[in-house]
N, C-alpha and C. Protein backbone atom coordinates (compact mmCIF):
# COMPACT_ATOMS: atom_id res chain seq x y z
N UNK A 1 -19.88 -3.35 -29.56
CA UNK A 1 -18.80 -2.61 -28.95
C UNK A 1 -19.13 -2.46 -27.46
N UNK A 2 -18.31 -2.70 -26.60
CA UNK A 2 -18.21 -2.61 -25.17
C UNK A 2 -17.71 -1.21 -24.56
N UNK A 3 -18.19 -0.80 -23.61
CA UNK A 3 -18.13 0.33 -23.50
C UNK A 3 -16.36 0.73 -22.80
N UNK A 4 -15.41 -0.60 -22.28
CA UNK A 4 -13.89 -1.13 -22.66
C UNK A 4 -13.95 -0.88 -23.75
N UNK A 5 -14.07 -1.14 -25.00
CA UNK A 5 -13.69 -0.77 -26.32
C UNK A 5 -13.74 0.51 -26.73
N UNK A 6 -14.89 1.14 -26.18
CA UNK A 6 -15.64 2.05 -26.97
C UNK A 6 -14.60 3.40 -26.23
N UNK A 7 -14.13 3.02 -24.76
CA UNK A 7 -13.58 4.12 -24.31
C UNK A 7 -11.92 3.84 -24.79
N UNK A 8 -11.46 2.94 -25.15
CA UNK A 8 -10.09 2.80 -26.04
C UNK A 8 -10.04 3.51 -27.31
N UNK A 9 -11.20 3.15 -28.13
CA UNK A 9 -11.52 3.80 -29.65
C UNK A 9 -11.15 5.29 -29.15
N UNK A 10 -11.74 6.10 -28.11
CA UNK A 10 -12.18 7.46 -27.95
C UNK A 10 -10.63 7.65 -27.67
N UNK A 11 -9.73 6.89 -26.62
CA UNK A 11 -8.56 7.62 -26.20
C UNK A 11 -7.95 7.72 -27.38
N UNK A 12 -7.85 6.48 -28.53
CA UNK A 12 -7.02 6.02 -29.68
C UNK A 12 -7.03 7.60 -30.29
N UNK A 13 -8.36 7.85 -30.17
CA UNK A 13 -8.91 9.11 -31.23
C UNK A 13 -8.36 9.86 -30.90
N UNK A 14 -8.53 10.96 -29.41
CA UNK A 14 -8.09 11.61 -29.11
C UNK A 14 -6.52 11.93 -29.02
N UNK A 15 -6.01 10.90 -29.00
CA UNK A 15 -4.02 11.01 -28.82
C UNK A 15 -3.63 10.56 -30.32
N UNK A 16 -4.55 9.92 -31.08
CA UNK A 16 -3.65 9.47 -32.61
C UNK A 16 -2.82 8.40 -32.27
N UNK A 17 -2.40 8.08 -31.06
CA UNK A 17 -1.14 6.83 -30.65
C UNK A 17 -1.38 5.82 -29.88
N UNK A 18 -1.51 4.71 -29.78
CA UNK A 18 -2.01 3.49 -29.22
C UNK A 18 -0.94 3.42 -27.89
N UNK A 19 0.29 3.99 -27.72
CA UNK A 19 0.89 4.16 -27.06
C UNK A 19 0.38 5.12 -25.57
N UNK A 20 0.21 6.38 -25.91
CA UNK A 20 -0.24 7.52 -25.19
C UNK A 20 -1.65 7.09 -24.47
N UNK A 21 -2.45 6.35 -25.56
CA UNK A 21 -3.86 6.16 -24.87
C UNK A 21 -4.25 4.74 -24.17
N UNK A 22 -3.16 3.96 -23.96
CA UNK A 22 -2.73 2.97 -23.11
C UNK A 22 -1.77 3.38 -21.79
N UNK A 23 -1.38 4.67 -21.79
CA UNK A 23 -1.23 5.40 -21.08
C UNK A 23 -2.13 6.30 -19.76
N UNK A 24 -2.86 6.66 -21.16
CA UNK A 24 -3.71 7.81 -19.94
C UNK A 24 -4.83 6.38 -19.71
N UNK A 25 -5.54 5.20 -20.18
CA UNK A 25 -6.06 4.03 -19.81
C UNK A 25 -5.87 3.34 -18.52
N UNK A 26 -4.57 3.83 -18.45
CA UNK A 26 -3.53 2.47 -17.39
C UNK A 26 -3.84 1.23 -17.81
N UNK A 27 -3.74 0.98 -19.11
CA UNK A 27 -3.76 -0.17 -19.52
C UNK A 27 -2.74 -0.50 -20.29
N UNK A 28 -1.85 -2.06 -20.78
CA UNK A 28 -0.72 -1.99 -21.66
C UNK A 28 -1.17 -1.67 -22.96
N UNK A 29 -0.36 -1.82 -23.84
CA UNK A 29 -0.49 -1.39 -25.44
C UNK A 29 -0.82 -2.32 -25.60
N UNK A 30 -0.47 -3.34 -25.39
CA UNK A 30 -0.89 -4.40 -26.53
C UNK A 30 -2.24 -4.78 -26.04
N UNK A 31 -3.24 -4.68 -24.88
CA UNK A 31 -4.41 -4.92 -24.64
C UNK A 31 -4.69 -3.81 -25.43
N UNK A 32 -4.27 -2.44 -25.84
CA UNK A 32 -5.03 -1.71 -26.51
C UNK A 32 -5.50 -2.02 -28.07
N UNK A 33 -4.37 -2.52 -28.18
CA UNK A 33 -4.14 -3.18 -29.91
C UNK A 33 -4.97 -4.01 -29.94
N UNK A 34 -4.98 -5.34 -29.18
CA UNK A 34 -6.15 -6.22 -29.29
C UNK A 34 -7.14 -5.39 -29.37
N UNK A 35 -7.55 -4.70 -29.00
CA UNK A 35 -9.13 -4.74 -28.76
C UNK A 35 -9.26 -3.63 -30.07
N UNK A 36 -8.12 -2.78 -30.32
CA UNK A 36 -8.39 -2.14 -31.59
C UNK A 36 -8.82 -3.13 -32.76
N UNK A 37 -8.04 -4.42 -32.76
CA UNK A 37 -8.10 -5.49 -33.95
C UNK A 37 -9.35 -5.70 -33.53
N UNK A 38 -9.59 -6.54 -32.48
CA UNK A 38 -11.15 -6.73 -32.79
C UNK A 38 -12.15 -6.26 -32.90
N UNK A 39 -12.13 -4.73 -32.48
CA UNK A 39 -13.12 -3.97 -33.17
C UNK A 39 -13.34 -3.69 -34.63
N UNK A 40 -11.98 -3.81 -35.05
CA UNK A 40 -11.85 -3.97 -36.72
C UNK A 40 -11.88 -5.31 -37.39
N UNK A 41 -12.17 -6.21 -36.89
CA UNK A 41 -12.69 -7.42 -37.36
C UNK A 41 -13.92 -7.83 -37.25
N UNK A 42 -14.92 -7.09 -36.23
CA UNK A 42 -15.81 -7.23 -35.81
C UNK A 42 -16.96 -6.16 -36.88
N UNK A 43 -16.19 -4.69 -37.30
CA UNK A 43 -16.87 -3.76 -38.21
C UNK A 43 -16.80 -4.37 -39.56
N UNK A 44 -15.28 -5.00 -39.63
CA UNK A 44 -15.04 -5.32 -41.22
C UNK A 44 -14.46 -3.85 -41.77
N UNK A 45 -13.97 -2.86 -40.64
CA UNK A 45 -13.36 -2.21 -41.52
C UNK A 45 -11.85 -1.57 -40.84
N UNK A 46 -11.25 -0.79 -41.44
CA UNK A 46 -9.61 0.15 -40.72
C UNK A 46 -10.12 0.53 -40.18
N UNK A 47 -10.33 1.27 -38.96
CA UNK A 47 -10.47 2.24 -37.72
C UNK A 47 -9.57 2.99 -37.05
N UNK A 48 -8.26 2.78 -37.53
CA UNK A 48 -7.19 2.59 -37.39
C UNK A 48 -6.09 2.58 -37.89
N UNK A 49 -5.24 4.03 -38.55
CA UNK A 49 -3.80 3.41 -39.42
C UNK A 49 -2.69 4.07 -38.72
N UNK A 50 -1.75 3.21 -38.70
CA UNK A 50 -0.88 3.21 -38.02
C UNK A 50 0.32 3.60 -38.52
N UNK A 51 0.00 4.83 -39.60
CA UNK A 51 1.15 5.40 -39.75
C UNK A 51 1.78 6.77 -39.47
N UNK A 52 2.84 7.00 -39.23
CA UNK A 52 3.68 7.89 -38.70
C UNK A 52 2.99 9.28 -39.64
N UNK A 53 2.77 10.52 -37.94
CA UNK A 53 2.06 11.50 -38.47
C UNK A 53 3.45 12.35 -39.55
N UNK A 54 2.97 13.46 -40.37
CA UNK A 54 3.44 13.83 -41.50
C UNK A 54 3.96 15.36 -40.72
């Protein structure tokens, strides 16, 4: 994990939304998404679910 990754994982965490933390990043979403996937291809595991909070 790259410390680019590692500080995406943390925003992901902190906001719950790949949206918001490509936001406060200044980075787009979908560079956030990539790098979410490959951190989850790289663990072999979800890190990540992407469903609508309750």
């Amino acid at each position: 994990m790259t410390l680019h990754q590692f500080n995406i994982f943390t925003a992901i965490a902190k906001h719950k939304n790949l949206t918001r933390a490509s936001e406060e990043l200044h980075i787009t979403q979908p560079c956030v998404s990539q790098q979410m996937r490959l951190l989850q291809e790289y663990y072999g595991a979800k890190l990540y679910d992407r469903s609508p909070d309750h």
